[in-house]
PDB file of N, CA and C in Angstrom:
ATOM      1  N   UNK A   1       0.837  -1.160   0.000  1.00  0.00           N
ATOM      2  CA  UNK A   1       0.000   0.000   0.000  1.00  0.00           C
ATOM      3  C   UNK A   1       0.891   1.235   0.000  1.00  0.00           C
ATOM      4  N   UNK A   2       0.649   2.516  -0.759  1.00  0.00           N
ATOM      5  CA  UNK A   2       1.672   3.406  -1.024  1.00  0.00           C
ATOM      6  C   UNK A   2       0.587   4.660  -0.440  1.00  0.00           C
ATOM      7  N   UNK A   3       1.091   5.463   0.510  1.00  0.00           N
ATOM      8  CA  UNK A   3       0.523   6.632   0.827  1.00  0.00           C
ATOM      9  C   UNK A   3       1.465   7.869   0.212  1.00  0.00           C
ATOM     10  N   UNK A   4       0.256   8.755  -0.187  1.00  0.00           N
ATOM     11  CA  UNK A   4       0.894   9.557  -1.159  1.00  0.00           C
ATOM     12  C   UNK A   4       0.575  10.694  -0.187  1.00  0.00           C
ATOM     13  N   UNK A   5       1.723  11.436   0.194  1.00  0.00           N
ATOM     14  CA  UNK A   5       2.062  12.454   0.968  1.00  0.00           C
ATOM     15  C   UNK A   5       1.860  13.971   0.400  1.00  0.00           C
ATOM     16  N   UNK A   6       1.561  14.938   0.633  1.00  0.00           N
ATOM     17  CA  UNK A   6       1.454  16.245  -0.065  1.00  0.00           C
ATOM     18  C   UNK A   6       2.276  17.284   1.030  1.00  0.00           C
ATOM     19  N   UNK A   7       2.914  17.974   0.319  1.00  0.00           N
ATOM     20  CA  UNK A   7       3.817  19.056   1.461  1.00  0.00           C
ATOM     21  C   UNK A   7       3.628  20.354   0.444  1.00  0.00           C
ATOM     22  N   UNK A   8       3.195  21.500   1.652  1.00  0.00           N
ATOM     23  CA  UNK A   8       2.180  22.725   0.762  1.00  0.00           C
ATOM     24  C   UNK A   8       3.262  23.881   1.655  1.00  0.00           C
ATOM     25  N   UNK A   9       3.818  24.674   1.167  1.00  0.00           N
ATOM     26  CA  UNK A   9       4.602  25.606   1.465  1.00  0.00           C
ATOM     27  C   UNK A   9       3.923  26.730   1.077  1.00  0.00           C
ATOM     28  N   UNK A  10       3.920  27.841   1.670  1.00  0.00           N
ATOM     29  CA  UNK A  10       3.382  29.111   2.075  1.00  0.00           C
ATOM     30  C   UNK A  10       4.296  29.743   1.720  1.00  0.00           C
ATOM     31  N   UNK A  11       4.501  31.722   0.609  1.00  0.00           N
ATOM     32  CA  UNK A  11       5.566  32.566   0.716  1.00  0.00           C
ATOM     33  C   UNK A  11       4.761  33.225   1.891  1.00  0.00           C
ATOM     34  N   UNK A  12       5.746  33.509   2.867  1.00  0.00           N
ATOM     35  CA  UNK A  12       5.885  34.639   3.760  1.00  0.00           C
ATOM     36  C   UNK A  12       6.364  36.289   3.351  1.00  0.00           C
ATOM     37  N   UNK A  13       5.196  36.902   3.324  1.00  0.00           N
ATOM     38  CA  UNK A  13       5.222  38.118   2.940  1.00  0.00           C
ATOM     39  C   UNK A  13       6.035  39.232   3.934  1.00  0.00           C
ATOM     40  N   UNK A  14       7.229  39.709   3.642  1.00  0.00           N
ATOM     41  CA  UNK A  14       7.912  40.621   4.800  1.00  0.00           C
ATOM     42  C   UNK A  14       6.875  41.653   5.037  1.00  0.00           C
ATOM     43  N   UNK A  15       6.589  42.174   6.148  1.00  0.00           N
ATOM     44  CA  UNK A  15       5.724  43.086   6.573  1.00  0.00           C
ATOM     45  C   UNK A  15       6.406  44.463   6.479  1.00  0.00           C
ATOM     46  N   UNK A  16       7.725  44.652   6.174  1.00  0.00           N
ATOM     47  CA  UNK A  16       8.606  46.039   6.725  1.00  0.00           C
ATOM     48  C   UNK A  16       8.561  46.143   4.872  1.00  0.00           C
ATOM     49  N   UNK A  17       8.695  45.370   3.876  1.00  0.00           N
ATOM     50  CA  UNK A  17       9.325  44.852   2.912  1.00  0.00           C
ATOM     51  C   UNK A  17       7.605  46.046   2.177  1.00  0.00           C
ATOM     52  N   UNK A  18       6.697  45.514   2.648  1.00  0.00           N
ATOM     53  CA  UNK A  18       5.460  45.950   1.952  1.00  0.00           C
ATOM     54  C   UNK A  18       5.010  47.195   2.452  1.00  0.00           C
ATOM     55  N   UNK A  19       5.732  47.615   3.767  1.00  0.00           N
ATOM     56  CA  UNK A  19       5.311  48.285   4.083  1.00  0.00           C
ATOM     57  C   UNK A  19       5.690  49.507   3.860  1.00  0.00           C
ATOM     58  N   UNK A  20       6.940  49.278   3.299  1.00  0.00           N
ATOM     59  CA  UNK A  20       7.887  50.884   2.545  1.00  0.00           C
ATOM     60  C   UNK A  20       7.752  50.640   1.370  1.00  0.00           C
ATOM     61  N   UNK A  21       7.134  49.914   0.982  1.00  0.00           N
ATOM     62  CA  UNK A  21       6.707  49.520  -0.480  1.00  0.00           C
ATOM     63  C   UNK A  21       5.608  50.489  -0.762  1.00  0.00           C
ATOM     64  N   UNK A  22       4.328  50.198   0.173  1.00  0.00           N
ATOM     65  CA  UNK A  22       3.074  51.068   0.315  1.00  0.00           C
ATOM     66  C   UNK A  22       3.470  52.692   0.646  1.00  0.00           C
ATOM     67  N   UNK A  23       4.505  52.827   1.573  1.00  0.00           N
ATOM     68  CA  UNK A  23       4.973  54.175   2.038  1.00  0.00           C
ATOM     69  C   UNK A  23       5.394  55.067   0.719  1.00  0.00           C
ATOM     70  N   UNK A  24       6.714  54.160  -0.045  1.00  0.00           N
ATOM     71  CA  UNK A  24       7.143  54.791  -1.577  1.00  0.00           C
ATOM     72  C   UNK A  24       6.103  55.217  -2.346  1.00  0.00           C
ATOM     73  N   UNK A  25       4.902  54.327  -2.558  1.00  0.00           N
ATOM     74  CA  UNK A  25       4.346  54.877  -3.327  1.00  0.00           C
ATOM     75  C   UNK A  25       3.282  56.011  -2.869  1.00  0.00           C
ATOM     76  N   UNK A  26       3.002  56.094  -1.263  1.00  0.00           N
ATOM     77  CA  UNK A  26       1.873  57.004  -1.510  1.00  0.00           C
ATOM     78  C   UNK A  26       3.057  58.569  -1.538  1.00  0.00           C
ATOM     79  N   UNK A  27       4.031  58.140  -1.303  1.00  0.00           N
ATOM     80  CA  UNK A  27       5.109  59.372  -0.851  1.00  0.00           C
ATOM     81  C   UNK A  27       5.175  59.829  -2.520  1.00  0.00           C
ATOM     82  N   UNK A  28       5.779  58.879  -3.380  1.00  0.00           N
ATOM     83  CA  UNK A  28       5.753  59.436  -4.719  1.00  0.00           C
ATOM     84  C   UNK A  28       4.080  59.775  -5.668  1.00  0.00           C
ATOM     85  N   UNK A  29       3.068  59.642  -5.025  1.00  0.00           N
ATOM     86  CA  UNK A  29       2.001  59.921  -5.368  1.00  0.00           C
ATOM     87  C   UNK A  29       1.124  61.331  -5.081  1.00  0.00           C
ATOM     88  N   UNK A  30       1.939  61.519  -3.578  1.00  0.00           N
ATOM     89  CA  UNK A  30       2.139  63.780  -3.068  1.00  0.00           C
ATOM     90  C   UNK A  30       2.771  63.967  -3.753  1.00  0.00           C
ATOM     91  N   UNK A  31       3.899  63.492  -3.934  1.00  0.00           N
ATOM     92  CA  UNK A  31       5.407  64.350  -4.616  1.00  0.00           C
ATOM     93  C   UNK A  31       4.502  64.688  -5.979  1.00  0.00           C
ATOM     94  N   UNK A  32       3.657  63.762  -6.345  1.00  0.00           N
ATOM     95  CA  UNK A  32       3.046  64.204  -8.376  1.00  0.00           C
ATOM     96  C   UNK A  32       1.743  65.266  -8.045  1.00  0.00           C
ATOM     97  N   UNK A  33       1.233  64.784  -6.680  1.00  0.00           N
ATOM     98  CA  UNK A  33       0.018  66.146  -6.552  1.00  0.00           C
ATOM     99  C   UNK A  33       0.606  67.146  -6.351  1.00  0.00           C
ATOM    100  N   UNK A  34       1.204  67.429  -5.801  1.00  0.00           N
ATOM    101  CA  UNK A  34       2.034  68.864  -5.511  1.00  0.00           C
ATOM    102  C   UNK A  34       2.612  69.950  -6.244  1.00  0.00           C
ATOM    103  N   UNK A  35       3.394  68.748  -7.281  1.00  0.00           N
ATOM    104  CA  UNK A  35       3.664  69.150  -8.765  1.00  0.00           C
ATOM    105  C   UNK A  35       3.140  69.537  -9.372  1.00  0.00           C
ATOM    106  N   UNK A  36       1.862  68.972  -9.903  1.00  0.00           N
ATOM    107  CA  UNK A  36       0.774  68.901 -10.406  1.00  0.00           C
ATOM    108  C   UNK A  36      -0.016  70.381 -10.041  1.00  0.00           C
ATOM    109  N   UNK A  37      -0.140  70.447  -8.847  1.00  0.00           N
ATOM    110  CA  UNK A  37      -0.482  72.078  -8.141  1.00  0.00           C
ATOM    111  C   UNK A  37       0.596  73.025  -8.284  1.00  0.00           C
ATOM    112  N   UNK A  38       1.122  72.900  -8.244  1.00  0.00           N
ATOM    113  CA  UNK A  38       2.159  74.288  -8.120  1.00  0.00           C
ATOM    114  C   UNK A  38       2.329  74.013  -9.935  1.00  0.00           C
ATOM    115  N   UNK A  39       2.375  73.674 -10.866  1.00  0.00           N
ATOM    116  CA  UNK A  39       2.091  73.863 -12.069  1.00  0.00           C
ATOM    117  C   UNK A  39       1.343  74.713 -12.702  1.00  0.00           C
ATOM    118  N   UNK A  40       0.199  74.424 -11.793  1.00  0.00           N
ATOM    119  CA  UNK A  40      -0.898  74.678 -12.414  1.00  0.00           C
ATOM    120  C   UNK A  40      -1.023  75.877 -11.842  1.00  0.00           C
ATOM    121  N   UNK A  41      -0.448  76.538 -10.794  1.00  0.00           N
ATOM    122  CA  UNK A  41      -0.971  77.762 -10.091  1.00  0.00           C
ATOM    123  C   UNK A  41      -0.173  78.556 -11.043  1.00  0.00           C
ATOM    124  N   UNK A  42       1.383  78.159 -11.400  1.00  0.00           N
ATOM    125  CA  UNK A  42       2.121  78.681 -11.875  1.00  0.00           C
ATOM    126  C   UNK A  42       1.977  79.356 -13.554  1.00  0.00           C
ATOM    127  N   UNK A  43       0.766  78.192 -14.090  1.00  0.00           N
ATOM    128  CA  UNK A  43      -0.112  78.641 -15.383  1.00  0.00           C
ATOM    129  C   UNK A  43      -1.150  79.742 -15.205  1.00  0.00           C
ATOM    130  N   UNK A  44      -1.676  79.607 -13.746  1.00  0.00           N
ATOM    131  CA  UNK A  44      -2.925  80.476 -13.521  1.00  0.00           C
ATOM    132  C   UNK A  44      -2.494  81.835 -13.689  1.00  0.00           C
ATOM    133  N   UNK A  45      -1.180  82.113 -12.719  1.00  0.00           N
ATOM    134  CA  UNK A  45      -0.504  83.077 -12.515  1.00  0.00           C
ATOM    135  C   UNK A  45       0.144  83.929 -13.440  1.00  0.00           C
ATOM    136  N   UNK A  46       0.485  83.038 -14.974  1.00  0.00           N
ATOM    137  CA  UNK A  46       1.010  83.252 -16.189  1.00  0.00           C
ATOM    138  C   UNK A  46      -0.534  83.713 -17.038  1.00  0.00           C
ATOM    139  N   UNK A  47      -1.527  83.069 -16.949  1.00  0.00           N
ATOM    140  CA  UNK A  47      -2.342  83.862 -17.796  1.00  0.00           C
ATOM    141  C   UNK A  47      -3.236  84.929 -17.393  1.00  0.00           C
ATOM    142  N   UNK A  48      -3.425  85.339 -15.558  1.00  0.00           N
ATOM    143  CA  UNK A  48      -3.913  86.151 -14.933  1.00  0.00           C
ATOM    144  C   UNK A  48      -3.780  87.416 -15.031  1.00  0.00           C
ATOM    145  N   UNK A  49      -1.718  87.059 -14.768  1.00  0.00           N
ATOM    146  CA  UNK A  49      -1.622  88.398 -14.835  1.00  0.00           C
ATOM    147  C   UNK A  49       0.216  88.574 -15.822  1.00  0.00           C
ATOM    148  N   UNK A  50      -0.135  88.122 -16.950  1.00  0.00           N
ATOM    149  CA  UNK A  50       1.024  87.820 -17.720  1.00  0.00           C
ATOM    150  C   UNK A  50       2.481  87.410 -17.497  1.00  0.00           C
ATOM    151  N   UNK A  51       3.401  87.175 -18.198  1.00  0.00           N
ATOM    152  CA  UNK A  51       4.589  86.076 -17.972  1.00  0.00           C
ATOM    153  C   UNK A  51       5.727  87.510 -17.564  1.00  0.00           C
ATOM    154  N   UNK A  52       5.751  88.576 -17.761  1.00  0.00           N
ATOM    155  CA  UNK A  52       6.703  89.791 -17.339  1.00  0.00           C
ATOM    156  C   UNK A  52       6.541  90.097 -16.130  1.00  0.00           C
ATOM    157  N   UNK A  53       5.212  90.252 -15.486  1.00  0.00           N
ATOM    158  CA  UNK A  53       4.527  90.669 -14.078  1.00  0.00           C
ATOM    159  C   UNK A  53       5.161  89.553 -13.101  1.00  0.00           C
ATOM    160  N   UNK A  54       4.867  88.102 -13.654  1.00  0.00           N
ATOM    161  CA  UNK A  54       5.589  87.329 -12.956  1.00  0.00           C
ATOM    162  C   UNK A  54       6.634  87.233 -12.466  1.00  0.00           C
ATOM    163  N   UNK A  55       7.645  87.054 -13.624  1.00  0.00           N
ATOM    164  CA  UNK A  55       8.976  87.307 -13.475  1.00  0.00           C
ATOM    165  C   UNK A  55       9.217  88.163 -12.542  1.00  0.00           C
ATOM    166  N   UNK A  56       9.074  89.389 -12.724  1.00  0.00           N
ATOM    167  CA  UNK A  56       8.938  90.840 -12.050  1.00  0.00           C
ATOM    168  C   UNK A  56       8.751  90.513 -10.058  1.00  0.00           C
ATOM    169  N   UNK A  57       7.304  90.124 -10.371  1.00  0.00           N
ATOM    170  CA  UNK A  57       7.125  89.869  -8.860  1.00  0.00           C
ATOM    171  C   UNK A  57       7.997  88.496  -8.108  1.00  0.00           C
ATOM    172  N   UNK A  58       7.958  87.730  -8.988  1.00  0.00           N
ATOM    173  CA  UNK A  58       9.489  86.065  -8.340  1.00  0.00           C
ATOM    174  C   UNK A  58      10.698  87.008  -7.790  1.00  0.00           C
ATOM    175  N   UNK A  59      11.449  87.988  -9.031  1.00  0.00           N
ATOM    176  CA  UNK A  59      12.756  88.747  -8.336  1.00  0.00           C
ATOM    177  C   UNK A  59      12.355  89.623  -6.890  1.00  0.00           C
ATOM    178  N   UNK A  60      11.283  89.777  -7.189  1.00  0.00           N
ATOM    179  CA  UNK A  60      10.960  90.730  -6.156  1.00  0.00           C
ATOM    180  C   UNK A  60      10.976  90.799  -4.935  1.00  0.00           C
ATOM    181  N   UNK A  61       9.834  89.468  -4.860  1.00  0.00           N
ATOM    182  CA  UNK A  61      10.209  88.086  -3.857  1.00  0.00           C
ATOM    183  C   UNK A  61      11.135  88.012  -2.913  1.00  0.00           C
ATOM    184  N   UNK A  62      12.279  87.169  -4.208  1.00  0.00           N
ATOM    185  CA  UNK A  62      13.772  87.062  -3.586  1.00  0.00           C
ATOM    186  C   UNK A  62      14.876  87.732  -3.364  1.00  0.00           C
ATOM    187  N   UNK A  63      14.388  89.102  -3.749  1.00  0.00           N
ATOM    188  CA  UNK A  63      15.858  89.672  -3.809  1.00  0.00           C
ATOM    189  C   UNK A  63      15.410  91.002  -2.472  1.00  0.00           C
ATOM    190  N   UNK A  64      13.790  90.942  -2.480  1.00  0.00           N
ATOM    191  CA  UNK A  64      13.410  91.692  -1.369  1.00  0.00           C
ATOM    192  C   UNK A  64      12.865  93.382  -1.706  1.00  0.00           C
TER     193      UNK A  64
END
């Protein structure tokens, strides 16, 4: 009589491994909204109140 044996192995999922996995991506998923916003303010700002005014007011900004 032959008994036929079965051996069932499980992957073990690292928990630290998935978990900066999940972290990377929601971190690189602000990093594209943010972008994404300050783009777009930066267009608003360009057709509001034209691309010279801008400039104008950025030095202004920084240099004080």
């Amino acid at each position: 009589m032959t008994t036929n044996t079965q051996t069932t192995t499980r992957n073990q999922v690292e928990a630290g491994y998935e978990t900066s996995k999940f972290a990377l991506g929601v971190g690189m998923t602000m990093a594209a909204l943010v972008g994404i916003w300050g783009a777009t303010c930066l267009v608003s700002a360009l057709v509001s109140t034209g691309p010279m005014n801008v400039l104008k007011a950025y030095f202004t900004a920084m240099l004080g």
